[in-house]
C-alpha atoms as a PDB file:
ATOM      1  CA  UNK A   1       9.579 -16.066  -2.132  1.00  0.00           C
ATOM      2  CA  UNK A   2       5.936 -14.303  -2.928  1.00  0.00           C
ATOM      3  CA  UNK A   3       6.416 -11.386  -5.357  1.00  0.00           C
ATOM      4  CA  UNK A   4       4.518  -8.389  -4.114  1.00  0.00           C
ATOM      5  CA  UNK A   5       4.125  -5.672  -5.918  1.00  0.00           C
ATOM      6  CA  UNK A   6       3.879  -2.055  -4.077  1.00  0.00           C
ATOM      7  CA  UNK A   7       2.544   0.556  -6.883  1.00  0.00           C
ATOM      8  CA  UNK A   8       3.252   3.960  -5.813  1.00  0.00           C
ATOM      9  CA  UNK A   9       6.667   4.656  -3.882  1.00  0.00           C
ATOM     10  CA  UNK A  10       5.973   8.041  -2.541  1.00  0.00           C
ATOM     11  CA  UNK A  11       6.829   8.209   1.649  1.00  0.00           C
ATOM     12  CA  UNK A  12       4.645   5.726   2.475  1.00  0.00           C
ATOM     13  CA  UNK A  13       4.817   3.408  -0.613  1.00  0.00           C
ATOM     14  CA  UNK A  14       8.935   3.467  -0.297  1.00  0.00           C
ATOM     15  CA  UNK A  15       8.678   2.988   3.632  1.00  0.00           C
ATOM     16  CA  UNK A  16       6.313   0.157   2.710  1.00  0.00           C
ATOM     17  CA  UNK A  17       8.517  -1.788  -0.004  1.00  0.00           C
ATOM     18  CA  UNK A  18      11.498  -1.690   2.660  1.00  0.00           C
ATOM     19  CA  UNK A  19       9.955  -2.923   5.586  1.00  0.00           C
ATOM     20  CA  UNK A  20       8.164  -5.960   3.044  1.00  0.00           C
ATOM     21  CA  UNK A  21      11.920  -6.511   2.083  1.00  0.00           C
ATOM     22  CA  UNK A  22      13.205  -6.586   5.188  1.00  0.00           C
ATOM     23  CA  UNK A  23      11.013  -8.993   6.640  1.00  0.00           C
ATOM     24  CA  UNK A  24      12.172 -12.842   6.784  1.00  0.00           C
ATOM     25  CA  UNK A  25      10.723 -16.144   8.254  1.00  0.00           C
ATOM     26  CA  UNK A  26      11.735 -18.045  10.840  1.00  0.00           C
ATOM     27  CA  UNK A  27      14.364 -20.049   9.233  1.00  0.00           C
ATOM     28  CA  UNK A  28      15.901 -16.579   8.216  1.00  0.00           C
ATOM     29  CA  UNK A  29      14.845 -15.952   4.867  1.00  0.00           C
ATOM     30  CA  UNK A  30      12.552 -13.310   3.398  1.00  0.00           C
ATOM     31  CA  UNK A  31       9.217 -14.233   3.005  1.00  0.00           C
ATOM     32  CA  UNK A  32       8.503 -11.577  -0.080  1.00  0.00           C
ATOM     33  CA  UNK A  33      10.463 -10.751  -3.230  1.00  0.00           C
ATOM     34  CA  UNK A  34       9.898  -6.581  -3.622  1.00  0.00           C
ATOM     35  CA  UNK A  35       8.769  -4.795  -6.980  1.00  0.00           C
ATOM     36  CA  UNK A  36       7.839  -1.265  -6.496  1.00  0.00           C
ATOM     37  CA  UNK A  37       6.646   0.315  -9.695  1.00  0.00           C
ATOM     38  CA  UNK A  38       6.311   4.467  -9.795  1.00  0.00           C
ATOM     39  CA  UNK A  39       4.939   6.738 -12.752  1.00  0.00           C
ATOM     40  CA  UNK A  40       7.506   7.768 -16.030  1.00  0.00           C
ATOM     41  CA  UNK A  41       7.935  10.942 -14.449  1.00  0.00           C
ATOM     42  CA  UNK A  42      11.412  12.459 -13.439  1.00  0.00           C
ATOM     43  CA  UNK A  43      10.085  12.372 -10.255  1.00  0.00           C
ATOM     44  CA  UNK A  44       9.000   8.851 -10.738  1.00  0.00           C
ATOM     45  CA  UNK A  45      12.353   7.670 -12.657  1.00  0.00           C
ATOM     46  CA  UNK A  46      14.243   9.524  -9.318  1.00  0.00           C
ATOM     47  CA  UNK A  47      12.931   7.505  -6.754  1.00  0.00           C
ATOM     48  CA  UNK A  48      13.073   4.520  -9.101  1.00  0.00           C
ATOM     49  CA  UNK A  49      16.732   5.316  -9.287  1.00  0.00           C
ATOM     50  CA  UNK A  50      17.480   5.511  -5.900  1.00  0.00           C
ATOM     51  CA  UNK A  51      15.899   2.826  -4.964  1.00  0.00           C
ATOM     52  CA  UNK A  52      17.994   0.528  -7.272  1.00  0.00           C
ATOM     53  CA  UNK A  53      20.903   2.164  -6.186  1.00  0.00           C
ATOM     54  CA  UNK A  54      19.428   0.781  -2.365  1.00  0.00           C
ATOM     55  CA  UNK A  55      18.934   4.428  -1.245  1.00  0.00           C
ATOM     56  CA  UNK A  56      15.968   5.978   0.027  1.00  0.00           C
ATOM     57  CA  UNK A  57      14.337   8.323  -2.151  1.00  0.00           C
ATOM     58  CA  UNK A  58      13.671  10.696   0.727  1.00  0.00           C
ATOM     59  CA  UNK A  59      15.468  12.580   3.481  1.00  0.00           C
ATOM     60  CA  UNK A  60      15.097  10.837   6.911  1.00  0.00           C
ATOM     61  CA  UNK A  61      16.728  10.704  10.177  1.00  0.00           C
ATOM     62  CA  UNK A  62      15.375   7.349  10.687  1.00  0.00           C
ATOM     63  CA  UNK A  63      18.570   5.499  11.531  1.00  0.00           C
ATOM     64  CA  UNK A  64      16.951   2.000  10.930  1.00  0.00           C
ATOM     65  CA  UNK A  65      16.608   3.115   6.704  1.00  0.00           C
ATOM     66  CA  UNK A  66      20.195   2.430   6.363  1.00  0.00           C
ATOM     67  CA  UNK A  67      20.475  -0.780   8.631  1.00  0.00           C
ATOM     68  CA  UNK A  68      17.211  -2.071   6.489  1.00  0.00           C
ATOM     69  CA  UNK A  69      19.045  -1.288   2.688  1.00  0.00           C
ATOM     70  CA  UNK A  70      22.118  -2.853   3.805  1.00  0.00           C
ATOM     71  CA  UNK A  71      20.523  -6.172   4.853  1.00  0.00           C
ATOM     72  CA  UNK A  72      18.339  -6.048   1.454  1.00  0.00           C
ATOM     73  CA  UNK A  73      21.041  -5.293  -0.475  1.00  0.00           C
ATOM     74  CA  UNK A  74      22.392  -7.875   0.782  1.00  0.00           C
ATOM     75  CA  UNK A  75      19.534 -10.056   0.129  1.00  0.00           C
ATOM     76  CA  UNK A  76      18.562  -8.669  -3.447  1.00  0.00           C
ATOM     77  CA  UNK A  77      14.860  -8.956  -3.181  1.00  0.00           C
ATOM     78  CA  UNK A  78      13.876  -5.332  -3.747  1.00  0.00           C
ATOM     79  CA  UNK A  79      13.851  -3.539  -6.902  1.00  0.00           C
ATOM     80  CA  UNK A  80      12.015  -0.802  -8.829  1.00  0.00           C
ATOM     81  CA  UNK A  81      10.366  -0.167 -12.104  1.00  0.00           C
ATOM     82  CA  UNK A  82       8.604   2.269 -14.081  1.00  0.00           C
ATOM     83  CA  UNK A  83       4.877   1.028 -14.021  1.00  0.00           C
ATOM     84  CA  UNK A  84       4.211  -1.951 -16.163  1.00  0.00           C
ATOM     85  CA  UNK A  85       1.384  -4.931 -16.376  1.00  0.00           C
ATOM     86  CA  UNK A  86       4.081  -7.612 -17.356  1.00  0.00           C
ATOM     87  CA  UNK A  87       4.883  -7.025 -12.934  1.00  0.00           C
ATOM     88  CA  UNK A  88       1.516  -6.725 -11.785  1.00  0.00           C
ATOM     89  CA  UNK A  89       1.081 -10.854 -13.926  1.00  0.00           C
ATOM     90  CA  UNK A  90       3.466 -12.211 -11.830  1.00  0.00           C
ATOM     91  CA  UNK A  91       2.656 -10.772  -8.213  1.00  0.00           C
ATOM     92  CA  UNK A  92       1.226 -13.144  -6.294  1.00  0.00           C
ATOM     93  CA  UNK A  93       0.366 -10.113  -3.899  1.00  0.00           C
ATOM     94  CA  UNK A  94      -0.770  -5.596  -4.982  1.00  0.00           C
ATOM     95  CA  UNK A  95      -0.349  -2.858  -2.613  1.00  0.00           C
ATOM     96  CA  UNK A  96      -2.246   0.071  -4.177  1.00  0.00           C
ATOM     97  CA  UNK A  97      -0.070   3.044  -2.202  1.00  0.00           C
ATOM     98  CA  UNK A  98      -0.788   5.874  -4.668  1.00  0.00           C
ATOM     99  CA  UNK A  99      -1.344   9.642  -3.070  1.00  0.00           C
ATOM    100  CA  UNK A 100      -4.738  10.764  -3.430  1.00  0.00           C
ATOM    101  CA  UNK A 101      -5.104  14.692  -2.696  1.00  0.00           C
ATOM    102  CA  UNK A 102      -8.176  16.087  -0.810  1.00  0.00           C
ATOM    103  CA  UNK A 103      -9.246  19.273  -1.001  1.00  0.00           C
ATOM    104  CA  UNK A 104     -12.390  21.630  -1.712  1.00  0.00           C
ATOM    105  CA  UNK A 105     -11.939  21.629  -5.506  1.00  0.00           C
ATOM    106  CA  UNK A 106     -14.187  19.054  -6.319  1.00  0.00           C
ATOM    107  CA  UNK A 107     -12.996  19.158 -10.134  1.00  0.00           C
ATOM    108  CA  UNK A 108      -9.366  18.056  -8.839  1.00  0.00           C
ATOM    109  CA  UNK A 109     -11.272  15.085  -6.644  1.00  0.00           C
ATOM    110  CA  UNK A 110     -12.566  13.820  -9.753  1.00  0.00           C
ATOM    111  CA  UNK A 111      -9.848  13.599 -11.798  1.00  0.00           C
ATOM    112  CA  UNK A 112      -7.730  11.702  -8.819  1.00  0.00           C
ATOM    113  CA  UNK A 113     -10.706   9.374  -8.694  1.00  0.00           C
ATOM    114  CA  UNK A 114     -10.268   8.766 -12.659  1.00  0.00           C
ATOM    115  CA  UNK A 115      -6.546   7.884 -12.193  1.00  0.00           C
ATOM    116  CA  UNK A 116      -7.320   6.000  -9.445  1.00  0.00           C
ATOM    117  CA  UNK A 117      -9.627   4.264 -11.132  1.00  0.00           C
ATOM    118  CA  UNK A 118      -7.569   3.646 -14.332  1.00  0.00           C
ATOM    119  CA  UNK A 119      -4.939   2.209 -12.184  1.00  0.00           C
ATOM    120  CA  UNK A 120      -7.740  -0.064 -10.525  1.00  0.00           C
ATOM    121  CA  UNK A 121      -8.352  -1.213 -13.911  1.00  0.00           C
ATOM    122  CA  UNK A 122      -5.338  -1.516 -15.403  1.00  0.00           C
ATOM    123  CA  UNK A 123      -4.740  -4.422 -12.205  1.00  0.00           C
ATOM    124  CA  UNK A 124      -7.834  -5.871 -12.565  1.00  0.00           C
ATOM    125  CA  UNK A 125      -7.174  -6.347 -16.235  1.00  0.00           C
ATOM    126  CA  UNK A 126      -3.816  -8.080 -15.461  1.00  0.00           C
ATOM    127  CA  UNK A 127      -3.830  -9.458 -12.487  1.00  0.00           C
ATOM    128  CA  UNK A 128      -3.638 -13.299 -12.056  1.00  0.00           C
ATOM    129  CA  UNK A 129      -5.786 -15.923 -10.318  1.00  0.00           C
ATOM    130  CA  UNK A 130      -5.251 -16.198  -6.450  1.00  0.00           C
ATOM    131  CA  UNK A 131      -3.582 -12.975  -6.001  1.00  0.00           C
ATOM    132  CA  UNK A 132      -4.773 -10.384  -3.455  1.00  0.00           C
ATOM    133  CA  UNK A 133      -4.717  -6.905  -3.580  1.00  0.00           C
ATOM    134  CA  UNK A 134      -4.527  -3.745  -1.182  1.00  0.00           C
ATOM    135  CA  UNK A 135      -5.285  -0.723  -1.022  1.00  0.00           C
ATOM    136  CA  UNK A 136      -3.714   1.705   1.482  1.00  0.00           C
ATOM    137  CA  UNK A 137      -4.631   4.918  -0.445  1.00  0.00           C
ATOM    138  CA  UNK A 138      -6.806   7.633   1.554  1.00  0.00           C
ATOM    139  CA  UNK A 139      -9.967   7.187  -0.914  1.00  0.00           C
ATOM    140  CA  UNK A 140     -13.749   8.783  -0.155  1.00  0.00           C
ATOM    141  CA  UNK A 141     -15.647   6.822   1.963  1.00  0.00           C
ATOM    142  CA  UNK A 142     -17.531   3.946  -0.358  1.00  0.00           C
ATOM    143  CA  UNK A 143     -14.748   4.632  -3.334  1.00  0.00           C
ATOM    144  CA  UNK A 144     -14.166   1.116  -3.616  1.00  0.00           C
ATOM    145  CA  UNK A 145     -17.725  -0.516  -3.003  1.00  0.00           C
ATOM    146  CA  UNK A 146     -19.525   1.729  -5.479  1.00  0.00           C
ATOM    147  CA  UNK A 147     -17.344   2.644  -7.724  1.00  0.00           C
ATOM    148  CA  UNK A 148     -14.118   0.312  -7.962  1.00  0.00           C
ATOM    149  CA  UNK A 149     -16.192  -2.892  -7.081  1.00  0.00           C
ATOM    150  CA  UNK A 150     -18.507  -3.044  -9.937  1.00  0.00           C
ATOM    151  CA  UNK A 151     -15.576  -2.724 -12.251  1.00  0.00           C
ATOM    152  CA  UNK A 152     -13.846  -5.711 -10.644  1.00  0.00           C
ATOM    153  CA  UNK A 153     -16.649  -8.302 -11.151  1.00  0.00           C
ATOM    154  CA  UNK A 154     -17.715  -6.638 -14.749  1.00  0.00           C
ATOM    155  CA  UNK A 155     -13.631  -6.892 -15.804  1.00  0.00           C
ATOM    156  CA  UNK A 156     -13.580 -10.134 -14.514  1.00  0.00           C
ATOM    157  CA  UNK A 157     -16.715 -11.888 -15.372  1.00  0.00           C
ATOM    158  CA  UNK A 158     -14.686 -10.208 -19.422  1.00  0.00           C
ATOM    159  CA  UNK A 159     -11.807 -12.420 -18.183  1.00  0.00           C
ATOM    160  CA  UNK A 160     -13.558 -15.628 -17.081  1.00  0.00           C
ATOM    161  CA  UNK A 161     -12.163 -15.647 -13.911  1.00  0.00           C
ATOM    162  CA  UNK A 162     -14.143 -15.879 -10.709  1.00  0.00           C
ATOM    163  CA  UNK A 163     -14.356 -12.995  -8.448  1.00  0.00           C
ATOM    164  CA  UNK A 164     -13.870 -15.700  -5.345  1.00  0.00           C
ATOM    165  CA  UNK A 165     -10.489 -16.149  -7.146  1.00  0.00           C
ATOM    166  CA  UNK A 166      -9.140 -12.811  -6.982  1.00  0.00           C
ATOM    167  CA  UNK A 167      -8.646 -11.511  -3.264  1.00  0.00           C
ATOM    168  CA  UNK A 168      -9.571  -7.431  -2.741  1.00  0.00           C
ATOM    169  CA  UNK A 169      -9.009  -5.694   0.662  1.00  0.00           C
ATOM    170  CA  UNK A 170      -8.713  -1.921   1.976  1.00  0.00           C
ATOM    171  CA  UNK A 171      -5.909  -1.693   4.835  1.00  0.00           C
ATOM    172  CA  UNK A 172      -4.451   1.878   5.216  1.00  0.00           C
ATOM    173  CA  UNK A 173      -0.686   2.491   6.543  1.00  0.00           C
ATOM    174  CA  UNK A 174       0.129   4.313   9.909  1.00  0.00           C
ATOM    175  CA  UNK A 175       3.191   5.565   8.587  1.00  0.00           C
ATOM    176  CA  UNK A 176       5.034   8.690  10.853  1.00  0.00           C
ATOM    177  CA  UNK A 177       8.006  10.148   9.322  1.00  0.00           C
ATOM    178  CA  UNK A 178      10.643  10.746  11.194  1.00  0.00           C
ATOM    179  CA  UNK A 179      13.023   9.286  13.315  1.00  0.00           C
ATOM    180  CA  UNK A 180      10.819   6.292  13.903  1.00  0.00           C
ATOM    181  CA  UNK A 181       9.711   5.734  10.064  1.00  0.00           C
ATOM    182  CA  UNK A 182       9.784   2.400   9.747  1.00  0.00           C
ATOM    183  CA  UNK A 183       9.443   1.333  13.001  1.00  0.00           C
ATOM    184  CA  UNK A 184       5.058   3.341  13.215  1.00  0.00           C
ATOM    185  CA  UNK A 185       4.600   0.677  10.101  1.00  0.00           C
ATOM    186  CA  UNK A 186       5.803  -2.493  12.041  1.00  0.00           C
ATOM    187  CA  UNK A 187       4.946  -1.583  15.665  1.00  0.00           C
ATOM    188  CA  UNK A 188       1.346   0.050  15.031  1.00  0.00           C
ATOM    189  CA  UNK A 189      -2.506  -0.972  15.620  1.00  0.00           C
ATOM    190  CA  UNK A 190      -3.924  -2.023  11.752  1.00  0.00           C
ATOM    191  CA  UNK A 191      -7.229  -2.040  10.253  1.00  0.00           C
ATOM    192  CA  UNK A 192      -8.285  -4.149   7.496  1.00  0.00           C
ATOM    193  CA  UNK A 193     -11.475  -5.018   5.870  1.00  0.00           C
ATOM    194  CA  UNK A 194     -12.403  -7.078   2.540  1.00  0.00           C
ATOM    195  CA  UNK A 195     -15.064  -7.731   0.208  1.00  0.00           C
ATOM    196  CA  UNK A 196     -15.605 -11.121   1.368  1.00  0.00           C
ATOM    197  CA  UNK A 197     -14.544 -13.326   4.569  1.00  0.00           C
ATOM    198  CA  UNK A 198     -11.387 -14.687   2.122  1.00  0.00           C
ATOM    199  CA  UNK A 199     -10.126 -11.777   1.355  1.00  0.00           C
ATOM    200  CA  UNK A 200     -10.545 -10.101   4.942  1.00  0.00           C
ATOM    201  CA  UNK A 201      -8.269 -13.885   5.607  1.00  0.00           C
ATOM    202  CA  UNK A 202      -5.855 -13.379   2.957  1.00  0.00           C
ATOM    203  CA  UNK A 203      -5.304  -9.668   3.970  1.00  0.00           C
ATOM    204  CA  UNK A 204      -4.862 -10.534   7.630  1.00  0.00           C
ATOM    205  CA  UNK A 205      -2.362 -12.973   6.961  1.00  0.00           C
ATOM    206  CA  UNK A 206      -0.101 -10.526   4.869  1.00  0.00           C
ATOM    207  CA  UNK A 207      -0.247  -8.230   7.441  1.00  0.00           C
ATOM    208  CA  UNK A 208       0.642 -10.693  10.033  1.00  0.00           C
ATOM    209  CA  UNK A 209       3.683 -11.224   8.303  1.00  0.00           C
ATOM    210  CA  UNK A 210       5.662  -7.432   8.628  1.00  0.00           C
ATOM    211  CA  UNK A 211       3.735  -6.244  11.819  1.00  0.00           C
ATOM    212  CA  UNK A 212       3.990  -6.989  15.031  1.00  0.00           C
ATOM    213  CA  UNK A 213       0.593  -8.169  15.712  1.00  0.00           C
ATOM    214  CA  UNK A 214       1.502  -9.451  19.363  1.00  0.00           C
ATOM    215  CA  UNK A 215       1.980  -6.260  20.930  1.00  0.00           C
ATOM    216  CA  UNK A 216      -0.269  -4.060  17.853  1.00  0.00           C
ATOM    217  CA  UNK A 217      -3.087  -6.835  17.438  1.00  0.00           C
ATOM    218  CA  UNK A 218      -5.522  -6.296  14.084  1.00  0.00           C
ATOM    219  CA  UNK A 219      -8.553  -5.316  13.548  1.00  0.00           C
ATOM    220  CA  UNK A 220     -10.618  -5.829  11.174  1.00  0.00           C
ATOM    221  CA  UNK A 221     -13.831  -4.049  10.157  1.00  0.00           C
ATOM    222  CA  UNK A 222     -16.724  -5.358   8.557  1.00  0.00           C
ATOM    223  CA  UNK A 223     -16.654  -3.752   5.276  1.00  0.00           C
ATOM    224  CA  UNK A 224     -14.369  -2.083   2.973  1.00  0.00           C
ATOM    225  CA  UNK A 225     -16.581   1.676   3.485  1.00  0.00           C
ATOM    226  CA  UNK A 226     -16.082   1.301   7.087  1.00  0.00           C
ATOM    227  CA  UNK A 227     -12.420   1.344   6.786  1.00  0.00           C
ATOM    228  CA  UNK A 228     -12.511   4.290   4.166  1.00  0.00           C
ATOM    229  CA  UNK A 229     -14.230   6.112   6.464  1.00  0.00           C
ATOM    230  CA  UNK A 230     -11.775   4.939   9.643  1.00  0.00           C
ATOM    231  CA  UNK A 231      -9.187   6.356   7.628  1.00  0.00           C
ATOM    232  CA  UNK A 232     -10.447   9.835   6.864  1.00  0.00           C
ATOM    233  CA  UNK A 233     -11.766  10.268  10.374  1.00  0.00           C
ATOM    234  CA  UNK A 234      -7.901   9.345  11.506  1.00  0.00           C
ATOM    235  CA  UNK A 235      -6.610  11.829   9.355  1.00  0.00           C
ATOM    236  CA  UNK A 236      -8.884  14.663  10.603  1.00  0.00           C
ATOM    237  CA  UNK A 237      -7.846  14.326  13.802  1.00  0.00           C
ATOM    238  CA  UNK A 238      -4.345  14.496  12.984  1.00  0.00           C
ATOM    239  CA  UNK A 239      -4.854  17.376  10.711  1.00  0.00           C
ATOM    240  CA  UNK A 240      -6.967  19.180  13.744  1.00  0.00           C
ATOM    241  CA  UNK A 241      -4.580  18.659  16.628  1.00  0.00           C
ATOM    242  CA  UNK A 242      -1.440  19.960  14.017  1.00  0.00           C
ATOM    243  CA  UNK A 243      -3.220  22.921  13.340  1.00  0.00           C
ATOM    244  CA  UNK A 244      -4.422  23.086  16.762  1.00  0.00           C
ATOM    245  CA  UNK A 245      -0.306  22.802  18.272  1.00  0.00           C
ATOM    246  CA  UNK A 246       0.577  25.450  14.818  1.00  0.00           C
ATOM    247  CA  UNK A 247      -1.658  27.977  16.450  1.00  0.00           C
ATOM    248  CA  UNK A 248      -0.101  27.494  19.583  1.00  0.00           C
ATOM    249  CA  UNK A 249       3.203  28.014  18.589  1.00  0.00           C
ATOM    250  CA  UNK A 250       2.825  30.970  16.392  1.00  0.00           C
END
């Protein structure tokens, strides 16, 4: 099995790590063994906790949350961690699912953006040759182009390891909560984008693997900052037509 790695296991980073669990091939097996990593927090240790325990860290009325942990406990190729390099060395595959708040304080932008970016680092700076990485994180528009990318070659030209070797994409989740959680990241329309045509491959391929791509077929954009942007614009609208219903109702 492929260890991935999903850092971050708020709603969508927990949805995420089940759903990559869940998944098996066509002979019946699962195609990815499941680390999810979360901060040293007691927030962080909580979910970590529950997760072990196969529960989900969250209330749900998705019925399909239980079905899913039973099979994968079943299976025992899910687990969680506090965050820690000696994971990220092994994972053959990164999904960067860490909650990035937007709002007018530009101060508090800034600092997300330095965590952010000291996570992006912190990969970089462990990660191993042929692995690819995600992220699904709702970042400003040209984040990762002019401010994460020149930190990737720069780390690993440091390294000695080719930047061909190392596979970087931007792919953001679709996730709904609610009664059809897991079902809006399986059985939804996908964007993806890369830094070069391999990694825009690699990424596709993952993805082809945990959604269902004949009925929700991918698309993919041609760079990273157009996806950014895709995903910003997609949560606007949301945003706008809750308000918009909120008004209604009150």
């Amino acid at each position: 099995m492929n260890k991935v790695t999903v850092i971050g296991l708020g709603y969508v980073g927990s949805a995420m790590s089940l759903v990559l669990a869940h998944c098996n091939n066509s002979k019946n097996k699962p195609y990815f063994n499941v680390t999810g990593l979360d901060l040293n927090t007691t927030e962080g240790k909580n979910r970590i906790n529950k997760i072990n325990n196969f529960e989900f860290p969250f209330k749900t009325n998705d019925l399909n949350i239980k079905k899913y942990l039973k099979k994968i406990k079943r299976q025992r190729n899910l687990k969680a961690e506090v965050f820690n390099t000696g994971v990220i060395k092994k994972s053959s595959t990164i999904v960067v699912s860490i909650n990035f708040d937007h709002n007018k304080d530009f101060k508090l932008i800034k600092g997300n953006l330095k965590k952010y970016q000291d996570t992006f680092i912190n990969i970089i700076e462990n990660v191993k040759e042929g692995s690819l990485i995600i992220l699904e994180s709702t970042i400003p528009p040209g984040t990762t182009e002019n401010l994460l990318l020149p930190l990737f070659y720069k780390i690993l030209k440091t390294r000695k390891i080719s930047p061909n070797n190392i596979f970087l994409a931007f792919s953001y989740e679709r996730v709904m909560p609610g009664k059809n959680y897991l079902n809006s990241i399986e059985n939804n329309w996908r964007i993806y984008s890369g830094i070069n045509r391999s990694s825009k491959k690699k990424c596709r391929n993952f993805l082809k693997k945990f959604i269902n791509v004949k009925n929700f077929p991918l698309s993919e954009l041609e760079n990273i900052t157009a996806a950014e942007t895709s995903k910003v614009l997609e949560n606007s609208y949301r945003a706008t037509n809750i308000a918009l219903i909120d008004e209604w109702v009150n």
